[in-house]
Protein backbone atom coordinates (compact mmCIF):
# COMPACT_ATOMS: atom_id res chain seq x y z
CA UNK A 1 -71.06 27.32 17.32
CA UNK A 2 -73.57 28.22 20.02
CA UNK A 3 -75.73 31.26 20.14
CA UNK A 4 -77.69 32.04 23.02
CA UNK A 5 -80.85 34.28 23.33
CA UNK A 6 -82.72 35.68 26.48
CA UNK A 7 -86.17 36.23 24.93
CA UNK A 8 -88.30 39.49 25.37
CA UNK A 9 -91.76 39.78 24.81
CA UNK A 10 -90.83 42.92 21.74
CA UNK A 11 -88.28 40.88 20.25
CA UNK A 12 -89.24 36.72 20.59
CA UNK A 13 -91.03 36.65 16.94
CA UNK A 14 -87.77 38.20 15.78
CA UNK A 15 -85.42 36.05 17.47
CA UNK A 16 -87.16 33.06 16.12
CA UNK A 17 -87.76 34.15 12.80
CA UNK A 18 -85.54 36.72 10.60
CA UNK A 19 -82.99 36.46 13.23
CA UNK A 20 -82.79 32.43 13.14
CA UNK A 21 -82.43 33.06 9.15
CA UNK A 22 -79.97 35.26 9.82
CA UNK A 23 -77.92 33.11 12.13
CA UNK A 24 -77.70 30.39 9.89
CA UNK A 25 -75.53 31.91 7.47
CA UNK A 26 -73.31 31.82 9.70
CA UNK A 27 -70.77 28.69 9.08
CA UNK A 28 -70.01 27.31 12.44
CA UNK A 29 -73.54 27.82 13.86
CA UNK A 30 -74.55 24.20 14.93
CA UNK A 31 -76.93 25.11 18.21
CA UNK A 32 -79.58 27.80 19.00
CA UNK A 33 -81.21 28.35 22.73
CA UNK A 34 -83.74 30.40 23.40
CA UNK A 35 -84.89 31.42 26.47
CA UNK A 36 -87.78 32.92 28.52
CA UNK A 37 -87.67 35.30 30.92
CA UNK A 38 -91.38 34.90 32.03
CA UNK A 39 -91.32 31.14 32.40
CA UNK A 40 -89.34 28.42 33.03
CA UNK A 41 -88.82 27.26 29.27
CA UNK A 42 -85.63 26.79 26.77
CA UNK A 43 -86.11 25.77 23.40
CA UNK A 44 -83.56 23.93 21.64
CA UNK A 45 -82.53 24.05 17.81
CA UNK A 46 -79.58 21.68 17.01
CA UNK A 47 -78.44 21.56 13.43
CA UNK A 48 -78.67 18.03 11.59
CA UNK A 49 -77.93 19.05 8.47
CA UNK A 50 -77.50 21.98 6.10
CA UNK A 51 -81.11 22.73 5.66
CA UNK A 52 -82.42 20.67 8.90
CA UNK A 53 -82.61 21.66 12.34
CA UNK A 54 -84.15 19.58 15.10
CA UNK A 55 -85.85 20.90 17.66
CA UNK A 56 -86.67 20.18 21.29
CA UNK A 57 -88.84 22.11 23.92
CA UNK A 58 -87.89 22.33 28.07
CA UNK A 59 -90.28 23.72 30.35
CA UNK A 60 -89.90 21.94 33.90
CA UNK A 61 -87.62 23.17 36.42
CA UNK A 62 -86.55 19.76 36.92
CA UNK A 63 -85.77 19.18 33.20
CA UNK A 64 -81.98 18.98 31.42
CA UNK A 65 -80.79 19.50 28.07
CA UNK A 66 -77.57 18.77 26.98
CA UNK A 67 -75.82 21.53 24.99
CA UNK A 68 -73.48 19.61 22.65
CA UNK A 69 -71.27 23.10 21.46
CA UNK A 70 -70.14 23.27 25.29
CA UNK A 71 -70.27 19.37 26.07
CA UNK A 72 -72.24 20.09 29.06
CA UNK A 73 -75.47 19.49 30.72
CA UNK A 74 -78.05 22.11 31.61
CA UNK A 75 -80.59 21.65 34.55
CA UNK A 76 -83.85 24.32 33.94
CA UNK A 77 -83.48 25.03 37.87
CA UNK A 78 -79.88 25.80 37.92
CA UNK A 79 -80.31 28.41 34.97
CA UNK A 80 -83.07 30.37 36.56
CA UNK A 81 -81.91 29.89 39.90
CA UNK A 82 -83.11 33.27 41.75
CA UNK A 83 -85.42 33.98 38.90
CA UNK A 84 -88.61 35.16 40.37
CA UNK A 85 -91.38 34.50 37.72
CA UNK A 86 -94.68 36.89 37.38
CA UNK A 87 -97.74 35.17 39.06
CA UNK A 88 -99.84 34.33 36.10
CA UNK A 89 -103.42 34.93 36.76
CA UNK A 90 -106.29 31.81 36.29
CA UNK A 91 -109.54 32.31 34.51
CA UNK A 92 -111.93 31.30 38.02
């Protein structure tokens, strides 16, 4: 029901595209998170119907989603809890 990826900068066009396609074949897929590894960020694809998928973006530490295939609730700052991200450099 729930598939769960950990996104890489080589494979994140992948993972959203032919992969997604790929994934939805499958019968019992209903929920698709993917997730960054260089910032705090989830996205969200939750099945409505067979050819619609919503979608919803996190990207606070503070935020929650709720993750219906587990009936449970998932805080940003509890999943990358010790997660040191990269300083990102500002144009001055």
């Amino acid at each position: 029901m729930l598939i769960v990826e950990i996104l890489s900068p080589t494979t994140e066009a992948f993972d959203r595209g032919d992969k997604f396609t790929h994934y939805k074949s499958i019968p019992s897929f209903r929920e698709y998170l993917l997730i960054a590894q260089h910032r705090p960020h989830v996205g969200q694809y939750i099945k409505q119907s067979e050819a619609v998928w919503s979608y919803q973006e996190f990207n606070d530490l503070s935020a929650a989603l709720s993750v219906s295939a587990l009936d449970c609730r998932l805080v940003l700052e509890e999943l990358f809890q010790d997660v040191v991200f990269p300083a990102i450099s500002r144009p001055q």
